[in-house]
PDB file of N, CA and C in Angstrom:
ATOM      1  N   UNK A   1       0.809  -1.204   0.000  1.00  0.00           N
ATOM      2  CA  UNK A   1       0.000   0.000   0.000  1.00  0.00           C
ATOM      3  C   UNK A   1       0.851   1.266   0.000  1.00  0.00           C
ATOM      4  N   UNK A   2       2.108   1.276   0.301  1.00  0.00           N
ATOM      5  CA  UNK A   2       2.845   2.343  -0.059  1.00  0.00           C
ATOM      6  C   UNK A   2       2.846   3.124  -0.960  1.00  0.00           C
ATOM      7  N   UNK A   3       2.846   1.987  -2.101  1.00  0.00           N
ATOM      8  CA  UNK A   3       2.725   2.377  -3.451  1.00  0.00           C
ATOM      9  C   UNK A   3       1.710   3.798  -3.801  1.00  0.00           C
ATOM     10  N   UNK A   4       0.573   3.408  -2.906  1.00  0.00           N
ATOM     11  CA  UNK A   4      -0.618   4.536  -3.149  1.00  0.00           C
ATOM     12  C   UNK A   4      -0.161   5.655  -2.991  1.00  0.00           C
ATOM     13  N   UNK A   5       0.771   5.751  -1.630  1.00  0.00           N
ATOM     14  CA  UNK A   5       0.766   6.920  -1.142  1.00  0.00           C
ATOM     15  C   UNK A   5       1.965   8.168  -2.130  1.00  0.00           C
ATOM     16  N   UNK A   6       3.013   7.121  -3.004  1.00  0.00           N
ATOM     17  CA  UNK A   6       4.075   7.739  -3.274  1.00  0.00           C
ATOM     18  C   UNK A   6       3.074   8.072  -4.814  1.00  0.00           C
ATOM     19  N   UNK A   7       2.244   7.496  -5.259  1.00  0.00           N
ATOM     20  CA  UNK A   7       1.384   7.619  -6.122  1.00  0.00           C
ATOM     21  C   UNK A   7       1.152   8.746  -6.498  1.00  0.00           C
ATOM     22  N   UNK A   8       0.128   9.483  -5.415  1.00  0.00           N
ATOM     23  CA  UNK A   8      -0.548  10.697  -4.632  1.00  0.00           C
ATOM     24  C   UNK A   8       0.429  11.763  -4.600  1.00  0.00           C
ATOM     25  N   UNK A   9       1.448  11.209  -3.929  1.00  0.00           N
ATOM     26  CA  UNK A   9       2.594  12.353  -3.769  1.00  0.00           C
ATOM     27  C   UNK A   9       3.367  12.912  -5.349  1.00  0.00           C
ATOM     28  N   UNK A  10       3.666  12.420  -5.996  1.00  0.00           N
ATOM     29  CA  UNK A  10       3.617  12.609  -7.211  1.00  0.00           C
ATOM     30  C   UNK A  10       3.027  13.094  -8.320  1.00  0.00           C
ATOM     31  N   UNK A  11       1.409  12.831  -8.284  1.00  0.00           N
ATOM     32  CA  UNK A  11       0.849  13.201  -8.763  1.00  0.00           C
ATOM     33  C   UNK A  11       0.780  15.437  -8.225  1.00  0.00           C
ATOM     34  N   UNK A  12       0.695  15.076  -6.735  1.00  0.00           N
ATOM     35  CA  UNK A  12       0.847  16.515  -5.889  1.00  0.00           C
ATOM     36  C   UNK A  12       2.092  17.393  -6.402  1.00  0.00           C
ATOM     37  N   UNK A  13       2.885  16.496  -6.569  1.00  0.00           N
ATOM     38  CA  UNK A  13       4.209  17.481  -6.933  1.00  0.00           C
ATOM     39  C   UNK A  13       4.245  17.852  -8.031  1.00  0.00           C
ATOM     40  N   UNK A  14       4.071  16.892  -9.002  1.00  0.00           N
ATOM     41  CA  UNK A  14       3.819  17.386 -10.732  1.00  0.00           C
ATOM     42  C   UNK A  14       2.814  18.353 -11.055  1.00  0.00           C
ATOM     43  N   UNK A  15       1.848  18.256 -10.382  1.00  0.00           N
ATOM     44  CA  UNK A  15       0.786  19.119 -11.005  1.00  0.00           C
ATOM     45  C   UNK A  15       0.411  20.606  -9.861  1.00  0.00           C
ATOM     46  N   UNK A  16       1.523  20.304  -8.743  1.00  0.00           N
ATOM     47  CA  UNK A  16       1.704  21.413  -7.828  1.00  0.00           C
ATOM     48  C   UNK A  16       0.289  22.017  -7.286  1.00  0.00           C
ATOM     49  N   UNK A  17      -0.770  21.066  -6.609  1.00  0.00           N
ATOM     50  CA  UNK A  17      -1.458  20.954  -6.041  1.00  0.00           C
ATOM     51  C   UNK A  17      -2.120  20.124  -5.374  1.00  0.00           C
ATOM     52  N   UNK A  18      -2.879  20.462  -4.004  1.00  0.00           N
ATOM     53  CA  UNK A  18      -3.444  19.410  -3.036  1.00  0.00           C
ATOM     54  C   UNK A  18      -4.321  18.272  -3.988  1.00  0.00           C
ATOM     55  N   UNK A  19      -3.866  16.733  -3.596  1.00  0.00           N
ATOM     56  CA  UNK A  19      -4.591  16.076  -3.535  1.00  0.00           C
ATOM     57  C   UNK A  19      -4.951  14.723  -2.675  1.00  0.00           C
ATOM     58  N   UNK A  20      -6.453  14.496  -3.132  1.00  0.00           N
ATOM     59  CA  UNK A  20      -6.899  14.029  -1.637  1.00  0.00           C
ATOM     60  C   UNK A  20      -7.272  12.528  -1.747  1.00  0.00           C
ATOM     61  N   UNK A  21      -6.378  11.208  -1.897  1.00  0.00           N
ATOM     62  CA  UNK A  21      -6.856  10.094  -1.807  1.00  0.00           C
ATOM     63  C   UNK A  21      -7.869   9.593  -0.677  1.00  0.00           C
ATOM     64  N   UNK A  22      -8.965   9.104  -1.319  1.00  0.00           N
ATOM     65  CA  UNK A  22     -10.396   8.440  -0.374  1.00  0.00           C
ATOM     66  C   UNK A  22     -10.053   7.155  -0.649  1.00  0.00           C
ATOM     67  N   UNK A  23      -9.923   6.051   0.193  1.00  0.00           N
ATOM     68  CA  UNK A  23      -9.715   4.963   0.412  1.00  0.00           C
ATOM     69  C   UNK A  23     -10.456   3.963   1.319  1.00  0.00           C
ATOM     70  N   UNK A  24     -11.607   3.303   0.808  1.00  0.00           N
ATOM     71  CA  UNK A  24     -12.089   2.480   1.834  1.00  0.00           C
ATOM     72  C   UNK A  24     -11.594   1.708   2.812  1.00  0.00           C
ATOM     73  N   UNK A  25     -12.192   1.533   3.677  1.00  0.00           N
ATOM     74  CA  UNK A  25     -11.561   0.556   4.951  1.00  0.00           C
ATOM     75  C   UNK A  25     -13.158  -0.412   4.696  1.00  0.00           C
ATOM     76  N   UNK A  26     -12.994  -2.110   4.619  1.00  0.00           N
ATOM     77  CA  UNK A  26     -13.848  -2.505   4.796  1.00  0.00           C
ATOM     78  C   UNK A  26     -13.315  -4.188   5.278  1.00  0.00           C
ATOM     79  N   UNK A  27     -14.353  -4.735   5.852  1.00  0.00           N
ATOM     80  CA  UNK A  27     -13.839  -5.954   6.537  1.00  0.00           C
ATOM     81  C   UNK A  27     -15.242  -6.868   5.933  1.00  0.00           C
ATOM     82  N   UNK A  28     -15.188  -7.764   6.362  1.00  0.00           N
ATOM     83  CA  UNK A  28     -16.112  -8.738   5.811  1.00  0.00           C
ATOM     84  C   UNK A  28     -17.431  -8.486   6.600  1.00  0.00           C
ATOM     85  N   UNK A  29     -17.715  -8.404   7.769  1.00  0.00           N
ATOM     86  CA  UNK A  29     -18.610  -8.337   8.131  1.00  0.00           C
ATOM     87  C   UNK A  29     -19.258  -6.758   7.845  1.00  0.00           C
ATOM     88  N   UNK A  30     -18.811  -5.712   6.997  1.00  0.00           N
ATOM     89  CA  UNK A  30     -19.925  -5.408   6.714  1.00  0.00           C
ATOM     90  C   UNK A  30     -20.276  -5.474   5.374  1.00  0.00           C
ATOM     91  N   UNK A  31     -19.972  -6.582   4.469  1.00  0.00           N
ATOM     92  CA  UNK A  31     -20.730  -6.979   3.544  1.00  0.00           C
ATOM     93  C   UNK A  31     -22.207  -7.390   3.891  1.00  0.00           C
ATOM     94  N   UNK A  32     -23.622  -7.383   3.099  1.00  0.00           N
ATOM     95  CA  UNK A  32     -24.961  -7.991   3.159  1.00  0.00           C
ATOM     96  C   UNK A  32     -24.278  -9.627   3.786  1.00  0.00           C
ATOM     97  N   UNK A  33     -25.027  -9.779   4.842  1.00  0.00           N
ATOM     98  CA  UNK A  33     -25.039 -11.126   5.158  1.00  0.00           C
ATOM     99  C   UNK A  33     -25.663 -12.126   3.801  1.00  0.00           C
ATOM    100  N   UNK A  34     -25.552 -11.711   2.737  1.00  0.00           N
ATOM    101  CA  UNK A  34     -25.941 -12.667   1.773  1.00  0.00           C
ATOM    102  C   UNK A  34     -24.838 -13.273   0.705  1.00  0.00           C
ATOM    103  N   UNK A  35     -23.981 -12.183   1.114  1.00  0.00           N
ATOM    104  CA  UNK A  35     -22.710 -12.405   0.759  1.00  0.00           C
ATOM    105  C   UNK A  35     -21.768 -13.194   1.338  1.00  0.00           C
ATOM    106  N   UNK A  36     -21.632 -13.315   2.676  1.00  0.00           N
ATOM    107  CA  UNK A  36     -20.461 -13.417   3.738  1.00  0.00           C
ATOM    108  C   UNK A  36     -20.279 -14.909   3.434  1.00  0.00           C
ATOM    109  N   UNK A  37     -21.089 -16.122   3.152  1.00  0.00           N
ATOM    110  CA  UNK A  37     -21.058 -17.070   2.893  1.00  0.00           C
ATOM    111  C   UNK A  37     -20.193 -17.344   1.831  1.00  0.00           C
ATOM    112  N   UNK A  38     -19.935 -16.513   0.917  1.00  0.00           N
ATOM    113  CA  UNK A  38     -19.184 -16.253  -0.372  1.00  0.00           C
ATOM    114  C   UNK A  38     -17.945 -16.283   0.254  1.00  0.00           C
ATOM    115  N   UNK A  39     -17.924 -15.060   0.766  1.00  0.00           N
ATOM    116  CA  UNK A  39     -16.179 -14.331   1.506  1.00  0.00           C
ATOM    117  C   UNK A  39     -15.477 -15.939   2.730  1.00  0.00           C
ATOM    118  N   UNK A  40     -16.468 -16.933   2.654  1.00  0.00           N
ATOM    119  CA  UNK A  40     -15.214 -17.677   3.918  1.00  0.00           C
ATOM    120  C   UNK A  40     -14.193 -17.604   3.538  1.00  0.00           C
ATOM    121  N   UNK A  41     -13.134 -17.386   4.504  1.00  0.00           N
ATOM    122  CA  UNK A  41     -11.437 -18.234   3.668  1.00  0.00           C
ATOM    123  C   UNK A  41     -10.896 -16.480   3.621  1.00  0.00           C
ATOM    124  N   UNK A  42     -11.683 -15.669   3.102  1.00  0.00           N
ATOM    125  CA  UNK A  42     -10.948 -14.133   3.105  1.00  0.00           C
ATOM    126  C   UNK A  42     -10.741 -13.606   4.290  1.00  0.00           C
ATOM    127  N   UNK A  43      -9.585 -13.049   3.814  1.00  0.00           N
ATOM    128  CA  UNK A  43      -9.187 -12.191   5.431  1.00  0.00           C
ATOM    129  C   UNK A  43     -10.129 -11.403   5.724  1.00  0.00           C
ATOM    130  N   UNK A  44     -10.216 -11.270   7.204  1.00  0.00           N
ATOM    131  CA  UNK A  44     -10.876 -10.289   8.231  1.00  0.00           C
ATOM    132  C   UNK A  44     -11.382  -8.637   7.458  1.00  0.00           C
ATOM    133  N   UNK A  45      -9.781  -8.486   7.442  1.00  0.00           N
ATOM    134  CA  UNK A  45     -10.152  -7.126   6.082  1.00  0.00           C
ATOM    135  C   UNK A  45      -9.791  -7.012   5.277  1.00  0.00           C
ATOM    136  N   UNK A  46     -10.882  -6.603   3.796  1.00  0.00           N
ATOM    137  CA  UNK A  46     -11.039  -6.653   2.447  1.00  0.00           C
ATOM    138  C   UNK A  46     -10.200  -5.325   2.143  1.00  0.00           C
ATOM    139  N   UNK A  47     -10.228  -4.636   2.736  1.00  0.00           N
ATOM    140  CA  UNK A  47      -9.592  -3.166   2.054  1.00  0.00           C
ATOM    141  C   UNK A  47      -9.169  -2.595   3.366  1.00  0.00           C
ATOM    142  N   UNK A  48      -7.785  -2.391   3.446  1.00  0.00           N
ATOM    143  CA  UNK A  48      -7.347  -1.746   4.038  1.00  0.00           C
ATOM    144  C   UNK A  48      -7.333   0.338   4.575  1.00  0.00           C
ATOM    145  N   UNK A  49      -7.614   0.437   3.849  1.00  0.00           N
ATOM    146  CA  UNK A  49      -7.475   1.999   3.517  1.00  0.00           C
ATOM    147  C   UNK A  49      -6.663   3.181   3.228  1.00  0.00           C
ATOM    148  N   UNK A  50      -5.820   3.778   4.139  1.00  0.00           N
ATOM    149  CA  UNK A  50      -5.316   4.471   3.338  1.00  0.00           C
ATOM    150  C   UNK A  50      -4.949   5.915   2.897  1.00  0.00           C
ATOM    151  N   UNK A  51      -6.737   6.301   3.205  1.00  0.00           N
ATOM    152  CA  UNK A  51      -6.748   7.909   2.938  1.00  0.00           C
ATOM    153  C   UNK A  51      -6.211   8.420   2.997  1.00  0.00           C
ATOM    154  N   UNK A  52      -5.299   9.919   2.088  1.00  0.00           N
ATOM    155  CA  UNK A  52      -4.485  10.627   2.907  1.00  0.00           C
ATOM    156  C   UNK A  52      -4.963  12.022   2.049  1.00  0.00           C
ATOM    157  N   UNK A  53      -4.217  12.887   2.873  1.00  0.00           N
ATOM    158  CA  UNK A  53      -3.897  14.469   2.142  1.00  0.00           C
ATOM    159  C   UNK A  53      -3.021  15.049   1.401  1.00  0.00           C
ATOM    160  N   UNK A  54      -2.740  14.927   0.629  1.00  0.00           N
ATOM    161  CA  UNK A  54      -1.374  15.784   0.287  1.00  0.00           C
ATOM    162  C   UNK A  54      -0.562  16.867  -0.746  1.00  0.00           C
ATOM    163  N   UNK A  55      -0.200  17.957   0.417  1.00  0.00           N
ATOM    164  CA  UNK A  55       0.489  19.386  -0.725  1.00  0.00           C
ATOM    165  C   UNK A  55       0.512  19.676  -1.365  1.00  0.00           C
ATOM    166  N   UNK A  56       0.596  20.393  -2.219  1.00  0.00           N
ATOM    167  CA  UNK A  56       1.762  20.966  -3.653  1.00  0.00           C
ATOM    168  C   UNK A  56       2.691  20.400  -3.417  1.00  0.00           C
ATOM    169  N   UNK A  57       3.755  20.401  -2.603  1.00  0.00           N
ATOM    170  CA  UNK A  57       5.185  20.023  -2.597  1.00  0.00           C
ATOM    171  C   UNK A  57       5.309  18.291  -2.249  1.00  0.00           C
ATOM    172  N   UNK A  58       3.798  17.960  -2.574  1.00  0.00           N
ATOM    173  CA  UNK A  58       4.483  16.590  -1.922  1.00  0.00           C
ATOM    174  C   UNK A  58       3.881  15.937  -0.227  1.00  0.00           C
ATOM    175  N   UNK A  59       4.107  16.512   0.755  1.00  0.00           N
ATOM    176  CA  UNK A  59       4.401  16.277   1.946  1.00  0.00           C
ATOM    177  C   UNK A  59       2.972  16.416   2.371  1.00  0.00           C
ATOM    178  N   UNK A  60       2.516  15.197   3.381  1.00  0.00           N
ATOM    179  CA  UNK A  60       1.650  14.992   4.139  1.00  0.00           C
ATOM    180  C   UNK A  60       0.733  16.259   4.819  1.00  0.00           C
ATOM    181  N   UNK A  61      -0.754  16.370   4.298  1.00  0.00           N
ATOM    182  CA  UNK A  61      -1.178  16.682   5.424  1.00  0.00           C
ATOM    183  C   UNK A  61      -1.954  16.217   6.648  1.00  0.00           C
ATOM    184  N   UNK A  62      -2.687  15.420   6.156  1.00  0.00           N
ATOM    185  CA  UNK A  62      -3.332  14.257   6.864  1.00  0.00           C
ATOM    186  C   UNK A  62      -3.602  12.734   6.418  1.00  0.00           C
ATOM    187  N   UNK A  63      -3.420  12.232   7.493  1.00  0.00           N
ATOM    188  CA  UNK A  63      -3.427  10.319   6.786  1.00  0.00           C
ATOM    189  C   UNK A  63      -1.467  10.193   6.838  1.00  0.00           C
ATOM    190  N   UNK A  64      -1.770   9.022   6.617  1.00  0.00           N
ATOM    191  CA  UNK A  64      -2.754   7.939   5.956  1.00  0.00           C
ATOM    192  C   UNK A  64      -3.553   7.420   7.306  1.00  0.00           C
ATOM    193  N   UNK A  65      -4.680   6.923   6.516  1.00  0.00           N
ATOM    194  CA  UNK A  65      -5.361   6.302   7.606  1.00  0.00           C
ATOM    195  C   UNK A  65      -5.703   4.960   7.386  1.00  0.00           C
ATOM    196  N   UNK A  66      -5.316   4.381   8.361  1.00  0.00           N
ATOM    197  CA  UNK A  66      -5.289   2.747   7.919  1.00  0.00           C
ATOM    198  C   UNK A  66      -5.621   1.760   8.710  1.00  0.00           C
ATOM    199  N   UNK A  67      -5.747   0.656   8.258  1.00  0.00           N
ATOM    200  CA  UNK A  67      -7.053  -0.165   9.369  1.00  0.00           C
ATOM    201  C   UNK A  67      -7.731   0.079  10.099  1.00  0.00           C
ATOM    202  N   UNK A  68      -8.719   1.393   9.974  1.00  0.00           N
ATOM    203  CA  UNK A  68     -10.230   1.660  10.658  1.00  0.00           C
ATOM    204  C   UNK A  68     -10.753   2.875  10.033  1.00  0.00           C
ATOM    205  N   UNK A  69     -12.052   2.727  10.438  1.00  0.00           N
ATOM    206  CA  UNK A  69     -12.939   3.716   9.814  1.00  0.00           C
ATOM    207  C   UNK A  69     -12.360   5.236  10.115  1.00  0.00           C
ATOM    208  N   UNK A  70     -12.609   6.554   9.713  1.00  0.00           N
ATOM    209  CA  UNK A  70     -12.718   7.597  10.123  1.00  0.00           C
ATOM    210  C   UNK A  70     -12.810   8.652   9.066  1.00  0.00           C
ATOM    211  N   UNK A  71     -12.441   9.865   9.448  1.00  0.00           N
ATOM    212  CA  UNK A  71     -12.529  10.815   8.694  1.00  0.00           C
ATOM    213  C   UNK A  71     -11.189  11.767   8.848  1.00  0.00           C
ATOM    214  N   UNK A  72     -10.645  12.289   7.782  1.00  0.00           N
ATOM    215  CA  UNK A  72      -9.516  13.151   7.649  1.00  0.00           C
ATOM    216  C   UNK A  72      -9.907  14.610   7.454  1.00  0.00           C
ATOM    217  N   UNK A  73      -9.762  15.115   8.745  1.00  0.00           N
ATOM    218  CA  UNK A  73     -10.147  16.793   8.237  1.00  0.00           C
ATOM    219  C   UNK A  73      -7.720  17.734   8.064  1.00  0.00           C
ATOM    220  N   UNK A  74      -7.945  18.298   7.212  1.00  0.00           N
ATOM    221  CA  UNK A  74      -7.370  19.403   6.392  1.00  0.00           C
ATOM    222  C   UNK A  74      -7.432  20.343   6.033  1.00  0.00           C
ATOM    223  N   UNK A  75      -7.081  21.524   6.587  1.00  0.00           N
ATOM    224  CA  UNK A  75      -6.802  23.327   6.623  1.00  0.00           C
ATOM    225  C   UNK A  75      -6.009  23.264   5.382  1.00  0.00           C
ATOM    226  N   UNK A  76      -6.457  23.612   4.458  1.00  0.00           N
ATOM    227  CA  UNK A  76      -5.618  23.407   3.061  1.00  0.00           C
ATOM    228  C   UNK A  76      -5.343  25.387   2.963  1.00  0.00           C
ATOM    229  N   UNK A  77      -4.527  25.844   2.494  1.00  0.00           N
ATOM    230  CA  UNK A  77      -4.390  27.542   2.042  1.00  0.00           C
ATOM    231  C   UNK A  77      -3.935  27.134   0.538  1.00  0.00           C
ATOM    232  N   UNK A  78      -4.791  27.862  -0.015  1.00  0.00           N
ATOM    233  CA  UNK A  78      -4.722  27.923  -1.852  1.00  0.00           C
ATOM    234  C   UNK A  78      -3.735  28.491  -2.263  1.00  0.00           C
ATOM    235  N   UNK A  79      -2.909  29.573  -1.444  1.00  0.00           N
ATOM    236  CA  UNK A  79      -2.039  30.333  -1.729  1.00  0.00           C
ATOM    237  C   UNK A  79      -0.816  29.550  -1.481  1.00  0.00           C
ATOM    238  N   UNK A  80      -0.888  28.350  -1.036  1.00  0.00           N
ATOM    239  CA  UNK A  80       0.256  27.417  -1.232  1.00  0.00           C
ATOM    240  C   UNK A  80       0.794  26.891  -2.808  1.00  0.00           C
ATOM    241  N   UNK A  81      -0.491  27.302  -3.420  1.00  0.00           N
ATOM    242  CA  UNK A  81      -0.519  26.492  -4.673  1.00  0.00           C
ATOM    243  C   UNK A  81       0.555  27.349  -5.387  1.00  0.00           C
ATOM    244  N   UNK A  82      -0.467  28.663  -5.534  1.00  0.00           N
ATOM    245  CA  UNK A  82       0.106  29.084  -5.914  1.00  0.00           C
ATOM    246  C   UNK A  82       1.837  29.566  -5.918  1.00  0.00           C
ATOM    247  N   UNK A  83       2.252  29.660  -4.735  1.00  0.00           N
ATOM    248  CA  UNK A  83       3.710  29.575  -4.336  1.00  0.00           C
ATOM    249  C   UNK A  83       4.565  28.847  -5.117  1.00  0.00           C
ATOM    250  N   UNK A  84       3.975  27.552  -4.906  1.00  0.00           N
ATOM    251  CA  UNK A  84       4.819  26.117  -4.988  1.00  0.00           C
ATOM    252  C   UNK A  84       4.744  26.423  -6.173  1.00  0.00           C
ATOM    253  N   UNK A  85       4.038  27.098  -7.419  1.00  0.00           N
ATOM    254  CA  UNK A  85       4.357  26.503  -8.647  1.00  0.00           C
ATOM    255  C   UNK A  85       5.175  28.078  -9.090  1.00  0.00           C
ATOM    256  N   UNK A  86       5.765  28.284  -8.371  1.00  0.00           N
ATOM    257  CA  UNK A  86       7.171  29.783  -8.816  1.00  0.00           C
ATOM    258  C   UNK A  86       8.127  29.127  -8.880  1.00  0.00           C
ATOM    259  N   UNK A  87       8.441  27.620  -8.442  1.00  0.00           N
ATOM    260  CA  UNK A  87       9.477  26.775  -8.476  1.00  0.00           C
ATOM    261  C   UNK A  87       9.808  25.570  -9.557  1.00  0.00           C
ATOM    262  N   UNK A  88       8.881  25.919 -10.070  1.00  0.00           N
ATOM    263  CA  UNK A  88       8.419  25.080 -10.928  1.00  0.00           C
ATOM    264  C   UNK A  88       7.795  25.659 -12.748  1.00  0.00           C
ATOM    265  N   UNK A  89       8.432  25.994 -13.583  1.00  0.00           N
ATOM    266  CA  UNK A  89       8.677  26.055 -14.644  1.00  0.00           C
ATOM    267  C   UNK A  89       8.369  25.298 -15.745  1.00  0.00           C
ATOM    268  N   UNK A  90       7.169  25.114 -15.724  1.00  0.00           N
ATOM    269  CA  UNK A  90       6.951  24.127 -17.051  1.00  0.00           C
ATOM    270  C   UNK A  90       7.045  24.447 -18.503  1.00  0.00           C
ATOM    271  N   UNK A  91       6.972  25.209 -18.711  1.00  0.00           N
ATOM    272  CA  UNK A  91       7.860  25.718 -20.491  1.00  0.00           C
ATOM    273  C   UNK A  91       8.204  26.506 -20.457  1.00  0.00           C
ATOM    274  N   UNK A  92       8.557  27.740 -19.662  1.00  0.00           N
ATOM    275  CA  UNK A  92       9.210  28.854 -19.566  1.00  0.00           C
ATOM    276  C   UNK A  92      11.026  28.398 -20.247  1.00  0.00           C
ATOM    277  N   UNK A  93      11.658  27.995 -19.043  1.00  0.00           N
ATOM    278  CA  UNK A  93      12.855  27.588 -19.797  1.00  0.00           C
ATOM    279  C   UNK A  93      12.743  26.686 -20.735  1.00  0.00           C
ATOM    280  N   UNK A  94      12.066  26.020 -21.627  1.00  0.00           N
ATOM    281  CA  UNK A  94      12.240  25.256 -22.743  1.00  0.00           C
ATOM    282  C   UNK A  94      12.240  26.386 -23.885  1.00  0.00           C
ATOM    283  N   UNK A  95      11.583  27.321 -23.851  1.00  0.00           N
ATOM    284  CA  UNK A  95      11.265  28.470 -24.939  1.00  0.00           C
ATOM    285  C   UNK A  95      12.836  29.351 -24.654  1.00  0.00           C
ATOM    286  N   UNK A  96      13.365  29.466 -23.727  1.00  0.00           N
ATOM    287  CA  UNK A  96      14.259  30.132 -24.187  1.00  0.00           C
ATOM    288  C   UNK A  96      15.539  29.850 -24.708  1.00  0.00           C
ATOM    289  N   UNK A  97      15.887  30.747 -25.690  1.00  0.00           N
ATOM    290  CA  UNK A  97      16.922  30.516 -27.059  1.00  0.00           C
ATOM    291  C   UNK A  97      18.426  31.097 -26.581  1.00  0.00           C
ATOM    292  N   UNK A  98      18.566  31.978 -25.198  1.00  0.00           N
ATOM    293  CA  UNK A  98      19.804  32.611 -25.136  1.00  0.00           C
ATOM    294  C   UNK A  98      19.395  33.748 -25.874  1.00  0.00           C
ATOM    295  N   UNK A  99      20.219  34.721 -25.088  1.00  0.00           N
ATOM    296  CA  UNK A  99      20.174  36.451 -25.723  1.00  0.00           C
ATOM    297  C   UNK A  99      19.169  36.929 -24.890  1.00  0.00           C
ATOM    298  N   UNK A 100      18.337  38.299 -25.375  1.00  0.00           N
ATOM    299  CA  UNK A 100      17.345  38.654 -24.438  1.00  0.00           C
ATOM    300  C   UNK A 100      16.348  37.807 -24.000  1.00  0.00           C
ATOM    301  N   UNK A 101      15.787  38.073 -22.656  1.00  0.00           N
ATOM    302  CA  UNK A 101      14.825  37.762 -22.614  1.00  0.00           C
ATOM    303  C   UNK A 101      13.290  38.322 -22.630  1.00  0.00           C
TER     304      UNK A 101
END
């Protein structure tokens, strides 16, 4: 499940804004008891979870949250966004040729 998280973080850094993985947590028993007969033999829990928050730059704001239910609250400031992407140059230097600018 790591994988998710460096996922997320990546995606945050490239595109230099918050994003917010939702990740179920679920265990067998709360499938419809019409099911559970199906699930013998499966582990306890079906989905681990996971959720997290994360930056422009990458870095955690809340989560991950993992093996149990809950909720992730996050004070996000927009003006982070904007910041983080003064560091970040996506065709500016490819267009330039040398000489003026």
């Amino acid at each position: 499940m790591f994988f998710l998280e460096c996922t997320l973080r990546h995606i945050a850094c490239e595109g230099r804004c918050y994003v917010l993985g939702c990740n179920q947590f679920v265990t067998r028993d709360m499938y419809p008891e019409k099911y559970r007969e199906e699930l013998h033999g499966q582990p306890e829990v079906m989905s681990r979870g996971g959720s997290v928050v994360v930056g422009p730059l990458g870095g955690l704001i809340a989560g991950p949250l993992w093996d149990e239910e809950g909720i992730l609250y996050a004070d996000i400031n927009l003006d982070e966004v904007v910041k983080s992407k003064l560091d970040f140059d996506v065709v500016g230097h490819y267009g330039w040729k040398g000489g003026e600018v």
